[in-house]
C-alpha atoms as a PDB file:
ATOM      1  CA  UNK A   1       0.000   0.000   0.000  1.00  0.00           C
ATOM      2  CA  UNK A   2       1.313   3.551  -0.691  1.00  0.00           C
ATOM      3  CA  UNK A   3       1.862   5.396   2.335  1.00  0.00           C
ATOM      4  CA  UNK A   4      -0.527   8.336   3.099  1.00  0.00           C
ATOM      5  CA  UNK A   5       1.179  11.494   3.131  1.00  0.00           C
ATOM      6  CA  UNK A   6       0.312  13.770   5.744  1.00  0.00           C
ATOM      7  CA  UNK A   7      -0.841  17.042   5.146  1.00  0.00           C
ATOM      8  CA  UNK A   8       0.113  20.492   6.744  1.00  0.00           C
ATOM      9  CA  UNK A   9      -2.714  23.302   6.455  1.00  0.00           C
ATOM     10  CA  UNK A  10      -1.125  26.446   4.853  1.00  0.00           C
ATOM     11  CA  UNK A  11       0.044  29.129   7.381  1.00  0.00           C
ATOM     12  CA  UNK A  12      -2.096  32.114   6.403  1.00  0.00           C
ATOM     13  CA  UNK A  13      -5.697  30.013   7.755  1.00  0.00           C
ATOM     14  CA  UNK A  14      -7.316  31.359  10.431  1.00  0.00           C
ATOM     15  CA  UNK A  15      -5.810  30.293  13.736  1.00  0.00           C
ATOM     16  CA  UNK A  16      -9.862  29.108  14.427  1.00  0.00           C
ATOM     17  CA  UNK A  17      -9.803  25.245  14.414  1.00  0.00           C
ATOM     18  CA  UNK A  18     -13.108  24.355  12.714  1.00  0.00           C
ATOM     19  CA  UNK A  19     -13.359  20.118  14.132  1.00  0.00           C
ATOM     20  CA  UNK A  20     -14.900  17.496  11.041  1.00  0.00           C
ATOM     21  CA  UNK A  21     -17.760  15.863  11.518  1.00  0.00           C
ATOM     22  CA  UNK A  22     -16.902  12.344  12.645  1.00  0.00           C
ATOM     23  CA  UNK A  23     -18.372  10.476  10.032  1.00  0.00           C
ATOM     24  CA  UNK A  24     -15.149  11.250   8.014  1.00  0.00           C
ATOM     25  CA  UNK A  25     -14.698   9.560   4.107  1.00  0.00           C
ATOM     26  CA  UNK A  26     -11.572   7.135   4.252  1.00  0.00           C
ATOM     27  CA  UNK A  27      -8.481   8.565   2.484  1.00  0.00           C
ATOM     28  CA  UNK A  28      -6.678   5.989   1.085  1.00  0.00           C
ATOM     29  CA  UNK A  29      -4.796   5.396  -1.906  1.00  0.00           C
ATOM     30  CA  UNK A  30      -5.779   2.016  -3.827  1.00  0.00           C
ATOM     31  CA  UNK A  31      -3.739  -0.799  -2.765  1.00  0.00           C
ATOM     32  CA  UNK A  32      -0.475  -1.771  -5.186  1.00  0.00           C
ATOM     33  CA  UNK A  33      -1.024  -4.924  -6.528  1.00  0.00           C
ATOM     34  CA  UNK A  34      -3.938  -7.731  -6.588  1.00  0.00           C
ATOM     35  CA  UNK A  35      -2.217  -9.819  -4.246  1.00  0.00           C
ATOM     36  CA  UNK A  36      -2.537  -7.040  -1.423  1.00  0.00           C
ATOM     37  CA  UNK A  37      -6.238  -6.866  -2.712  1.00  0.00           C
ATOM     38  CA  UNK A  38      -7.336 -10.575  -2.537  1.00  0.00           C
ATOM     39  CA  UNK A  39      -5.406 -11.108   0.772  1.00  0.00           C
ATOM     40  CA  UNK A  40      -7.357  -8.122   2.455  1.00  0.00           C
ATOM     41  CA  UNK A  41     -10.556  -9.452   1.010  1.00  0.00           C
ATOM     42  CA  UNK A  42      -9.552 -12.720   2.252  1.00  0.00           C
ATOM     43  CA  UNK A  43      -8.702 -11.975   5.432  1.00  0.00           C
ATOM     44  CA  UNK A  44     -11.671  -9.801   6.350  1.00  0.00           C
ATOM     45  CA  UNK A  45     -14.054 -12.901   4.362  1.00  0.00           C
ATOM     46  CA  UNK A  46     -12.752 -15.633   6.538  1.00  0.00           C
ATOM     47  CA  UNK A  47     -13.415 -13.403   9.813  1.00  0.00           C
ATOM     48  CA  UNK A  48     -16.600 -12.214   9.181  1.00  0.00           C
ATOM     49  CA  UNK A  49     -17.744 -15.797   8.486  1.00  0.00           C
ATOM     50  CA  UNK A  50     -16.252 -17.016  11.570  1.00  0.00           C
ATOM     51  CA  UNK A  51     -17.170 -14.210  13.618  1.00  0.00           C
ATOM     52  CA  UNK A  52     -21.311 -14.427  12.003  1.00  0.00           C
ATOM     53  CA  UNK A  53     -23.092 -14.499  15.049  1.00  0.00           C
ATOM     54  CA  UNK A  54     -21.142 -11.562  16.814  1.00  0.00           C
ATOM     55  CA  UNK A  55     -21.818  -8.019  16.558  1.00  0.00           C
ATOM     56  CA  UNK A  56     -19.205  -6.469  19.136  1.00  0.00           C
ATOM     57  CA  UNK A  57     -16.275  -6.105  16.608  1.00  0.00           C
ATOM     58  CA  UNK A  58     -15.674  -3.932  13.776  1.00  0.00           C
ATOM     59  CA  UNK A  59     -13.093  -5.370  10.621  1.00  0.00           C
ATOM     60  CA  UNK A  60     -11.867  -3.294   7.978  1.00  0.00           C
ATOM     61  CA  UNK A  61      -8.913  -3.355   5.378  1.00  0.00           C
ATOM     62  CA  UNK A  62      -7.173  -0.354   3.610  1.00  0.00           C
ATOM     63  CA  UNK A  63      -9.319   2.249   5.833  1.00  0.00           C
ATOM     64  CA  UNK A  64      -8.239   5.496   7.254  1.00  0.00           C
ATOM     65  CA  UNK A  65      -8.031   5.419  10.778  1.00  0.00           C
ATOM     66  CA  UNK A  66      -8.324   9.532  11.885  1.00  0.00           C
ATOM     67  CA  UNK A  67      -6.466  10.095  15.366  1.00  0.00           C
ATOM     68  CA  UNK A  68      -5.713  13.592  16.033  1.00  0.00           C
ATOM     69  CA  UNK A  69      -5.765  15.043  19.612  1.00  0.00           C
ATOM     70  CA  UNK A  70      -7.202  18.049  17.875  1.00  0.00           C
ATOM     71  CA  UNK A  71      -9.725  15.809  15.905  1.00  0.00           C
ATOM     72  CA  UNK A  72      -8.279  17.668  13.060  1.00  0.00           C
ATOM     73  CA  UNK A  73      -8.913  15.552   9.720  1.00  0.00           C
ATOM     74  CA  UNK A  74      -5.706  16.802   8.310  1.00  0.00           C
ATOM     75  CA  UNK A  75      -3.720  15.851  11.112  1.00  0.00           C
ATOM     76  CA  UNK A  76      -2.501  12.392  12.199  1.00  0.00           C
ATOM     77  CA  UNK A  77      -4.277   9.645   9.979  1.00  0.00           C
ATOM     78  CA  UNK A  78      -2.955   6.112   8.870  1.00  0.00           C
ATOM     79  CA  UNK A  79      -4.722   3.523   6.610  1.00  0.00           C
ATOM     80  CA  UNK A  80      -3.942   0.005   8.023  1.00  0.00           C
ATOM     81  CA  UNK A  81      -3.938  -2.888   5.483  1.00  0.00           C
ATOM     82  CA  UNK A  82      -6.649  -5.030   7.805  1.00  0.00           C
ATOM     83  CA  UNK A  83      -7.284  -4.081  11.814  1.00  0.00           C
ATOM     84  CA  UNK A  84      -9.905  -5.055  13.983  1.00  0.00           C
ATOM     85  CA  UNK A  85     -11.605  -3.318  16.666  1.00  0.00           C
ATOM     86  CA  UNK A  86     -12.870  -5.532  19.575  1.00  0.00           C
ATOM     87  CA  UNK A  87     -16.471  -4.050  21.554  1.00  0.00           C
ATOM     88  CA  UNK A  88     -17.452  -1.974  19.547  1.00  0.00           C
ATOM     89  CA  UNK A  89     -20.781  -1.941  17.282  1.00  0.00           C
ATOM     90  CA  UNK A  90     -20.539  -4.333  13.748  1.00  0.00           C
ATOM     91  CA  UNK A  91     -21.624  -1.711  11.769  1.00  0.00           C
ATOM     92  CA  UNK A  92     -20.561  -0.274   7.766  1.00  0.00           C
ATOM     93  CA  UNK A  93     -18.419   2.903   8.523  1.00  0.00           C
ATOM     94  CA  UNK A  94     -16.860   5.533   5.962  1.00  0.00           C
ATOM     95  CA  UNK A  95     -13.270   5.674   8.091  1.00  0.00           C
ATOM     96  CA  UNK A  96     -12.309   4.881  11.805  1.00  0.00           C
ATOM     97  CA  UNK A  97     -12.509   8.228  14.061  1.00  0.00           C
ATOM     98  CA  UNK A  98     -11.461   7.016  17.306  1.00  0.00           C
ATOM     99  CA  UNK A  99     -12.919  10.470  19.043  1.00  0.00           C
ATOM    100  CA  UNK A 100     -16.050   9.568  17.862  1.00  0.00           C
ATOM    101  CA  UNK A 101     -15.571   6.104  18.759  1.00  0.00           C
ATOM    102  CA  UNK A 102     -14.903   6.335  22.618  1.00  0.00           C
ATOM    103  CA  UNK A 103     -11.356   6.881  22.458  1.00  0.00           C
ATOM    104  CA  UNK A 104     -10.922   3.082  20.747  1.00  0.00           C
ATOM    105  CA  UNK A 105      -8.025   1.961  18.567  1.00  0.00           C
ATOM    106  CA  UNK A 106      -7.733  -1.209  16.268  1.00  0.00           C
ATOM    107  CA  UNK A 107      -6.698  -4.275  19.220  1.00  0.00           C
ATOM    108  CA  UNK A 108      -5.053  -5.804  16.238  1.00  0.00           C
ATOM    109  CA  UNK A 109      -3.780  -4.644  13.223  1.00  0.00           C
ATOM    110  CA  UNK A 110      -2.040  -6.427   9.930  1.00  0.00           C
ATOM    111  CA  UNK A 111       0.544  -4.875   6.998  1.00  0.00           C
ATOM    112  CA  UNK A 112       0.483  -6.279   3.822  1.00  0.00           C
ATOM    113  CA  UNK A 113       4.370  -5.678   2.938  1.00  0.00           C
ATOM    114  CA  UNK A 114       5.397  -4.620  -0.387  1.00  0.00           C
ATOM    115  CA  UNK A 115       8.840  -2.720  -1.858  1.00  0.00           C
ATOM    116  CA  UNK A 116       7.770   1.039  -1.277  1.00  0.00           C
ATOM    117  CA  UNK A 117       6.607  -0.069   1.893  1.00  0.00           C
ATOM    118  CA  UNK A 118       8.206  -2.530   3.707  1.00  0.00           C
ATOM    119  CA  UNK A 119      10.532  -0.341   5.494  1.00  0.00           C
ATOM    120  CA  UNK A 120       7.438   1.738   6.841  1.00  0.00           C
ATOM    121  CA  UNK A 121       5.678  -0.988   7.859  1.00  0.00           C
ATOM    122  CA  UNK A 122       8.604  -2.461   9.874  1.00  0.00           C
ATOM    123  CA  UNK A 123       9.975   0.474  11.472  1.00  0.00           C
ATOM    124  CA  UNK A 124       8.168   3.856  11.504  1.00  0.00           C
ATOM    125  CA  UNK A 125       4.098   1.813  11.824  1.00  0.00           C
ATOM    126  CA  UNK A 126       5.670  -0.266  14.236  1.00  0.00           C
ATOM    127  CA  UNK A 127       6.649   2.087  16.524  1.00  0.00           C
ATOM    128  CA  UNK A 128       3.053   4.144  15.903  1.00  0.00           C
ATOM    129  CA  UNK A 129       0.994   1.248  16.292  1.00  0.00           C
ATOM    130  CA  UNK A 130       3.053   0.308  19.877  1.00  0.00           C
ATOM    131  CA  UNK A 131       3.409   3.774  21.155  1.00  0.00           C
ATOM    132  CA  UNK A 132       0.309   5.802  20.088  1.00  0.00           C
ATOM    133  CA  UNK A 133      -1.940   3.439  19.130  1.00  0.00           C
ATOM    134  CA  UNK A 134      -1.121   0.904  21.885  1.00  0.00           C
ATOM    135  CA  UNK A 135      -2.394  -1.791  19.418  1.00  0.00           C
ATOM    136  CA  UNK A 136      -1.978  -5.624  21.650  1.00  0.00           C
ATOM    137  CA  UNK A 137      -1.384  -7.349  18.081  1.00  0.00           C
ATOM    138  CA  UNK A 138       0.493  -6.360  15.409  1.00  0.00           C
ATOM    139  CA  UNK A 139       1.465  -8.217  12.171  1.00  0.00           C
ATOM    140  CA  UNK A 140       2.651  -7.718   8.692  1.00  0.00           C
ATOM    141  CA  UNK A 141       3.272 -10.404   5.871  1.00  0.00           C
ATOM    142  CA  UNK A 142       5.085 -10.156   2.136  1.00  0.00           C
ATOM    143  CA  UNK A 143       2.566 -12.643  -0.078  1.00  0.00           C
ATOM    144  CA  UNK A 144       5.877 -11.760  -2.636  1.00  0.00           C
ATOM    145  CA  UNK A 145       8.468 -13.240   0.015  1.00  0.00           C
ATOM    146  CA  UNK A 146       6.401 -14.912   2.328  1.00  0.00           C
ATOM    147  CA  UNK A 147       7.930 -12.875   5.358  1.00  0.00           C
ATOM    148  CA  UNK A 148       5.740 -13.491   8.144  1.00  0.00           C
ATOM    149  CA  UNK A 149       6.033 -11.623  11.593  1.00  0.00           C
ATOM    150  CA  UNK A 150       4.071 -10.640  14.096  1.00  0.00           C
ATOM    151  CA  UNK A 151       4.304  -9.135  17.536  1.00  0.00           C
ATOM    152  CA  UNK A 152       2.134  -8.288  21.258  1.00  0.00           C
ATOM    153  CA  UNK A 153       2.366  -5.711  23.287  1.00  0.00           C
ATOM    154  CA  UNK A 154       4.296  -6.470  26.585  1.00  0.00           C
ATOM    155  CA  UNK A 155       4.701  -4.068  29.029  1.00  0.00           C
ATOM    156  CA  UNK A 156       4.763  -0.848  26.336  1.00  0.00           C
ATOM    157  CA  UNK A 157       6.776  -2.760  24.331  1.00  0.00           C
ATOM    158  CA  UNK A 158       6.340  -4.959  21.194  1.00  0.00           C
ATOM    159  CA  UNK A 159       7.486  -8.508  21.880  1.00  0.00           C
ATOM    160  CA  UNK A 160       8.267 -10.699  18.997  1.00  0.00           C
ATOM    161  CA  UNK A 161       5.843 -13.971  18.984  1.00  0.00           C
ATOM    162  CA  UNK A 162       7.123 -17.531  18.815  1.00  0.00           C
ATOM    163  CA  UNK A 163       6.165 -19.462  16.002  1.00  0.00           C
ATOM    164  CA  UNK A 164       4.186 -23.292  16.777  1.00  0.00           C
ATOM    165  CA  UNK A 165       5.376 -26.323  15.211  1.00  0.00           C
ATOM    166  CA  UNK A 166       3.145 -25.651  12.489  1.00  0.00           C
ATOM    167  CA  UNK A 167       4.376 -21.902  12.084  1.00  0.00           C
ATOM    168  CA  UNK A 168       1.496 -20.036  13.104  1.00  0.00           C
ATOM    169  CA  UNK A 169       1.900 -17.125  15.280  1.00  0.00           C
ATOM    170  CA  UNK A 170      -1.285 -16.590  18.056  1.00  0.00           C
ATOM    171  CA  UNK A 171      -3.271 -13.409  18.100  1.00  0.00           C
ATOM    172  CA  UNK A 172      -4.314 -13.495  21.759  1.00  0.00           C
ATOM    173  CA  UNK A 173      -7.208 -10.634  20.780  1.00  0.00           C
ATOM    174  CA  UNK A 174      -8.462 -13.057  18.025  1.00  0.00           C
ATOM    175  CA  UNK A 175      -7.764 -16.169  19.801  1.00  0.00           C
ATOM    176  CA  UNK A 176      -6.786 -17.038  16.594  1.00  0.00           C
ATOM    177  CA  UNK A 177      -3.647 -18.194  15.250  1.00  0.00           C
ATOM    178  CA  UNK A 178      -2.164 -16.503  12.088  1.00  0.00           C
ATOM    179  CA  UNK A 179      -0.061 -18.770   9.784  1.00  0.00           C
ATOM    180  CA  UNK A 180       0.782 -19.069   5.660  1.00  0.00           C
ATOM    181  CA  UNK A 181      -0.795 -21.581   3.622  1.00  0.00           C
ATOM    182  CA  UNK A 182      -0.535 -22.322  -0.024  1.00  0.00           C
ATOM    183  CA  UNK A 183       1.114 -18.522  -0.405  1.00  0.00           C
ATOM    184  CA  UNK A 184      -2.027 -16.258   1.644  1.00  0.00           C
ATOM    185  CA  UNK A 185      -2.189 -15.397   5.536  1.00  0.00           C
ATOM    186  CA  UNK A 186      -4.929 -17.618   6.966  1.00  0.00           C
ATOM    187  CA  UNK A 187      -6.645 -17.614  10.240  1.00  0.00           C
ATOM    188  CA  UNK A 188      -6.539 -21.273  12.394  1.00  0.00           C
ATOM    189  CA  UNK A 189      -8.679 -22.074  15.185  1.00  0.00           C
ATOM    190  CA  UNK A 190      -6.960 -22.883  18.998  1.00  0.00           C
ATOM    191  CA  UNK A 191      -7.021 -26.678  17.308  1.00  0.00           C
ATOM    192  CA  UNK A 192      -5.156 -25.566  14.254  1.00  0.00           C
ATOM    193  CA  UNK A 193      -8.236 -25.878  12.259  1.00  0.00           C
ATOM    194  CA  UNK A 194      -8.123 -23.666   9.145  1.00  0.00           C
ATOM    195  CA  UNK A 195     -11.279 -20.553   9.274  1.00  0.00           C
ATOM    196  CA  UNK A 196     -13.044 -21.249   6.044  1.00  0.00           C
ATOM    197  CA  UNK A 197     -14.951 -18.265   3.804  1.00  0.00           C
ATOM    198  CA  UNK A 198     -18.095 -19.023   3.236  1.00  0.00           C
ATOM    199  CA  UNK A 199     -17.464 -20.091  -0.282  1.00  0.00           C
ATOM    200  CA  UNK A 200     -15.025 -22.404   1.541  1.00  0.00           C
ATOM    201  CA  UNK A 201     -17.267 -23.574   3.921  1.00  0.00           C
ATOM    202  CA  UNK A 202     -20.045 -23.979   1.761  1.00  0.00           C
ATOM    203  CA  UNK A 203     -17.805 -26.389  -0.649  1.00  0.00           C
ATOM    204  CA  UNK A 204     -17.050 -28.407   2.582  1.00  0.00           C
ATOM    205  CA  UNK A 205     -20.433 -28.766   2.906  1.00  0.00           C
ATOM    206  CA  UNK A 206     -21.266 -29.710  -0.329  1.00  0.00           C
ATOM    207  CA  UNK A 207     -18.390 -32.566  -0.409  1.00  0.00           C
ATOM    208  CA  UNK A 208     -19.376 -33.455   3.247  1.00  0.00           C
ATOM    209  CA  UNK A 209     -23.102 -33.598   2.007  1.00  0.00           C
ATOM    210  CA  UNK A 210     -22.205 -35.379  -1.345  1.00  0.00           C
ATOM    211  CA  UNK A 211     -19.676 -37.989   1.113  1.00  0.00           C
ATOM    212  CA  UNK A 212     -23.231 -38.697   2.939  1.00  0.00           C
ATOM    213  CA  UNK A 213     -25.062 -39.148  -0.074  1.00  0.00           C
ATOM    214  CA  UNK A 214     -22.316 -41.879  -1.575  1.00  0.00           C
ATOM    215  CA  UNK A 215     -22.055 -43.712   2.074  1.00  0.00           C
ATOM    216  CA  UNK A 216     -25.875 -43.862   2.434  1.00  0.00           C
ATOM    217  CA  UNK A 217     -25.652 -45.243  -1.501  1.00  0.00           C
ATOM    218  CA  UNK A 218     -22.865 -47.469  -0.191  1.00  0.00           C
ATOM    219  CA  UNK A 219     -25.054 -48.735   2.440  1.00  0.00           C
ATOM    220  CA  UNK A 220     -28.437 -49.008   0.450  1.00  0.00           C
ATOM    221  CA  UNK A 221     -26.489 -51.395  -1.642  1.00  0.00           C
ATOM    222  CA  UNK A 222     -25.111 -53.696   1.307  1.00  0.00           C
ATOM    223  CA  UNK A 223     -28.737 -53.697   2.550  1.00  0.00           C
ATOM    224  CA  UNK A 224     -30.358 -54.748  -0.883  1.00  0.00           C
ATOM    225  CA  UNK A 225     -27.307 -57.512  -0.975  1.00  0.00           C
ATOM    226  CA  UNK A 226     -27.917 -58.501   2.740  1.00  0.00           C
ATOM    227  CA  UNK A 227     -31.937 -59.081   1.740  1.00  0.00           C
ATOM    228  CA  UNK A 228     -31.304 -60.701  -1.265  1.00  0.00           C
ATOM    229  CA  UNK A 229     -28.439 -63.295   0.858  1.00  0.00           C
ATOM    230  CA  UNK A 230     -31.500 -63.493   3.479  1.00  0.00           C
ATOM    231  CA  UNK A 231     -33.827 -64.034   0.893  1.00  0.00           C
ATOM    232  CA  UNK A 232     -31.717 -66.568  -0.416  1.00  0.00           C
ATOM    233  CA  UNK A 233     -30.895 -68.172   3.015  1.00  0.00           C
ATOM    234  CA  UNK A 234     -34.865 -68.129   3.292  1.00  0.00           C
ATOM    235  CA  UNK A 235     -35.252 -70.043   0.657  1.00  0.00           C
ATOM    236  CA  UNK A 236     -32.489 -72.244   1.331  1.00  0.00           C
ATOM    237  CA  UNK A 237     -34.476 -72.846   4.563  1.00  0.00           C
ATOM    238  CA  UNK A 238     -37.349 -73.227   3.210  1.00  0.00           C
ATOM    239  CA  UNK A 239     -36.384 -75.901   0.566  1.00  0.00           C
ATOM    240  CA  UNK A 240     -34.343 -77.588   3.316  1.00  0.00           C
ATOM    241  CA  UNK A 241     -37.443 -77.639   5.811  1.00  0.00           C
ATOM    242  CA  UNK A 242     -39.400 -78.930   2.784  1.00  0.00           C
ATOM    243  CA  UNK A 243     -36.869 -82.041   1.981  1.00  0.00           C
ATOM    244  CA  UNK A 244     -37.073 -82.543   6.141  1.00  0.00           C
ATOM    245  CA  UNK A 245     -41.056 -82.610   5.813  1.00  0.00           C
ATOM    246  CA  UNK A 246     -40.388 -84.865   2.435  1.00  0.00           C
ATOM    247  CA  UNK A 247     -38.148 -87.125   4.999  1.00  0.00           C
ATOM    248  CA  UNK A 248     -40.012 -87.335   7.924  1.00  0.00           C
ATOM    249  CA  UNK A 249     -43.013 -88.174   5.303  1.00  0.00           C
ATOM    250  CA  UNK A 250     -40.845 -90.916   4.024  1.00  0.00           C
ATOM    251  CA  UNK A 251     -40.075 -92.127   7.130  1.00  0.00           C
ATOM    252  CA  UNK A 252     -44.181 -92.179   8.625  1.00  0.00           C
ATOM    253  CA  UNK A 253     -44.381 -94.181   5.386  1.00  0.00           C
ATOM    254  CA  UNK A 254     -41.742 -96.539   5.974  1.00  0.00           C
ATOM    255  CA  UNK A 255     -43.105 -97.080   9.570  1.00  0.00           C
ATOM    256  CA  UNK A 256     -46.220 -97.245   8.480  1.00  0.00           C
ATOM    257  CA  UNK A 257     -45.414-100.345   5.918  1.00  0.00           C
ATOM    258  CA  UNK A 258     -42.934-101.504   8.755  1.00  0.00           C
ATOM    259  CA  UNK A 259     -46.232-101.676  10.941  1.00  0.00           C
ATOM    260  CA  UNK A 260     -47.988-103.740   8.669  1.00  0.00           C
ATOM    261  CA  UNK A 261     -45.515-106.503   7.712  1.00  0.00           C
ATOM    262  CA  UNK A 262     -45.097-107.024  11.850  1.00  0.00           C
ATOM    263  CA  UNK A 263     -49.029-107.398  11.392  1.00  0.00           C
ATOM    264  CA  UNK A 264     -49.036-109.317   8.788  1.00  0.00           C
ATOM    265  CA  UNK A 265     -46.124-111.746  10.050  1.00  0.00           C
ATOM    266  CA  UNK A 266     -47.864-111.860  13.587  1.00  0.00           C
ATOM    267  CA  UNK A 267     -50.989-112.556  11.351  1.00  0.00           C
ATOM    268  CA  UNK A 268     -48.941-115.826   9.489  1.00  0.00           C
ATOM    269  CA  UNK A 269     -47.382-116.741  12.952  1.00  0.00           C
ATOM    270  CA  UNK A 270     -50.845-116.689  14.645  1.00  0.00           C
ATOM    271  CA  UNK A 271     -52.346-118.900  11.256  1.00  0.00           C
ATOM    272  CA  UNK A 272     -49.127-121.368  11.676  1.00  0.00           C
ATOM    273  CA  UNK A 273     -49.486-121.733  15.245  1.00  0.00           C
ATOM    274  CA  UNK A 274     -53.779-122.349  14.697  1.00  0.00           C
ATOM    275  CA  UNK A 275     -52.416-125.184  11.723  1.00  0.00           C
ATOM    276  CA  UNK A 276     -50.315-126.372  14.134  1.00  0.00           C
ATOM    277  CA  UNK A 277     -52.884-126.836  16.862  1.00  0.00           C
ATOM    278  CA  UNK A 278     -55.024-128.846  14.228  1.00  0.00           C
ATOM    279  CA  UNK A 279     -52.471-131.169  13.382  1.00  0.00           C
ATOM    280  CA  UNK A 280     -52.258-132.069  17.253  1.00  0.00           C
ATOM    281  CA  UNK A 281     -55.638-132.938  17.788  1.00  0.00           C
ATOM    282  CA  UNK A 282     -55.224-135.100  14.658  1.00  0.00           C
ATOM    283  CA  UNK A 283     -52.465-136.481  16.463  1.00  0.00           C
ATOM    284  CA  UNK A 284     -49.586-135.378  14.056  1.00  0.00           C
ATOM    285  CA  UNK A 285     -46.921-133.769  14.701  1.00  0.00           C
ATOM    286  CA  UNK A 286     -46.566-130.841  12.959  1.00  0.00           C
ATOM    287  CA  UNK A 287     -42.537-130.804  13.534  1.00  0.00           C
ATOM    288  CA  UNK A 288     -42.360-134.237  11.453  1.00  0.00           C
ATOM    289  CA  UNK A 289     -44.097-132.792   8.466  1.00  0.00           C
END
C-alpha cells in the first residue's frame, strides 16, 4: 500500500480550528497490486464468516483510521492494510474516528508488505501502532516473500511472537492463530483448524453432504445384498425344511409299511401256530411234516 502522506494546512488560515464531523470519508490510496487486494478481502471474508453471530467487533482493510488530539482531519491519519476493533458496534463505517468512537483503537492490526513499503511498515508503523496506538497485536506479511512476523504488546513494548510447530503465530485478541498456507495469511482455530470463507465452507459442505449421499448409496447397496443373501438363506431354509417334511413323510411311510408286515407276520405266525394246533388234535406232529 502507498503510504498516506500527511498534510500540513497552509500558514495564512485562520488560527480558528473548525473540528470534522466524525463520520469522516476514508483517504486511502488504492492498494499496489492484486495480491494485497485478494489477501485483504480474504482476510476480512474468513473473519466475518467465523465471527457471524457476533456483533461487538468492527473489521476493515485499507481504511483510514483519523487520530488527532485536535480531531483535526488533516492531522494524524494512517490507513492500516486489515485491523480489527474488539467491543465496539458491527456496523458499515466511511473511516475509523477514534474520538467519535470512545477513544478506541484497532486491538489488532495487519501490513500487507510490499517494496515502497516494507521499510514503513517495519519500522516507523511499528513504533506508531506500539506507542500511540497501543495496538496488543500487530502483524505484517510479504505474499511476494512470504515474510511473516508478528508481535504483542508487553509491558509498552512490542514482543516478537514464537512461532508453533506448524508456524502459526497466536493473536491473543483473536484467539486465533495466524499462519501461511498455499502462499495467503490464513486464520486457524486454537485446534489448528483452518477458518473457512463461506465459499469455503459452503464447498465443505457440499463434499461433506455429497460424502453422505455416496455412504448412504454405499449402504443401500449392502442392505439390498444382505436381503437378497437373506432371501436366499430363506429359501435355502425353506427348501431344506421342505426335503425334512419330504423325509419325515418318508419315514411315517416306511413305519407305516414296517407296521404292517409285523401285522401281517404276527398274522402268518398266529395262522401257523392255529395249523399247528389242528395237526395235534389229529395227532400229528406238525414238527415231522
Amino acid at each position: 500500500m502507498t503510504l498516506t502522506q500527511e498534510l500540513t494546512p497552509p500558514s495564512n488560515l485562520d488560527c480558528e480550528v473548525i473540528f470534522p464531523p466524525s463520520d469522516l470519508y476514508s483517504d486511502e490510496p488504492p492498494l499496489e497490486t492484486e495480491l494485497h487486494l485478494r489477501q485483504i478481502i480474504l482476510l476480512l471474508e474468513c473473519l466475518e464468516w467465523l465471527w457471524r453471530e457476533r456483533n461487538d467487533f468492527y473489521a476493515a482493510g485499507n481504511l483510514t483510521i483519523y487520530y488527532s488530539p485536535n480531531q483535526r482531519k488533516s492531522e494524524d491519519f494512517r490507513g492500516p492494510d486489515f485491523f480489527v476493533v474488539l467491543g465496539t458496534e458491527r456496523k458499515t463505517r466511511k473511516s475509523w474516528v477514534v474520538w467519535a468512537e470512545e477513544g478506541k483503537y484497532p486491538n489488532i492490526i495487519i501490513e500487507i508488505l510490499s517494496p515502497t513499503t516494507a521499510k514503513t511498515d517495519r519500522e516507523f508503523k511499528k513504533q506508531l501502532y506500539q506507542n500511540t496506538f497501543r495496538t496488543p497485536d500487530y502483524f505484517w506479511f510479504d505474499p511476494d516473500t512470504l515474510e511473516f512476523k508478528g508481535f504483542h504488546l508487553l509491558d509498552g513494548e512490542y514482543a516478537p511472537l514464537t512461532p508453533n510447530e506448524q508456524g502459526y503465530l497466536w493473536s491473543q485478541q483473536l484467539g486465533l492463530y495466524l499462519g501461511v498456507r498455499q502462499k495467503q495469511l490464513r486464520f486457524f482455530t486454537a485446534e489448528g483448524d483452518l477458518v473457512p470463507t463461506l465459499k469455503e465452507a459452503v464447498r465443505v459442505e457440499i463434499e461433506r453432504a455429497e460424502q453422505e449421499a455416496q455412504r448412504a448409496e454405499q449402504e443401500a447397496q449392502r442392505a439390498e445384498k444382505e436381503a437378497q443373501r437373506a432371501e436366499q438363506e430363506a429359501q435355502r431354509a425353506e427348501q431344506e425344511a421342505q426335503r425334512a417334511e419330504q423325509e419325515t413323510q418318508r419315514a411315517e411311510q416306511e413305519t407305516q409299511r414296517a407296521e404292517q408286515e409285523a401285522q401281517r407276520a404276527e398274522q402268518e405266525a398266529q395262522r401257523a401256530e392255529q395249523f399247528a394246533a389242528k395237526l395235534r388234535e389229529l395227532n400229528i406232529d406238525p414238527d415231522t411234516l
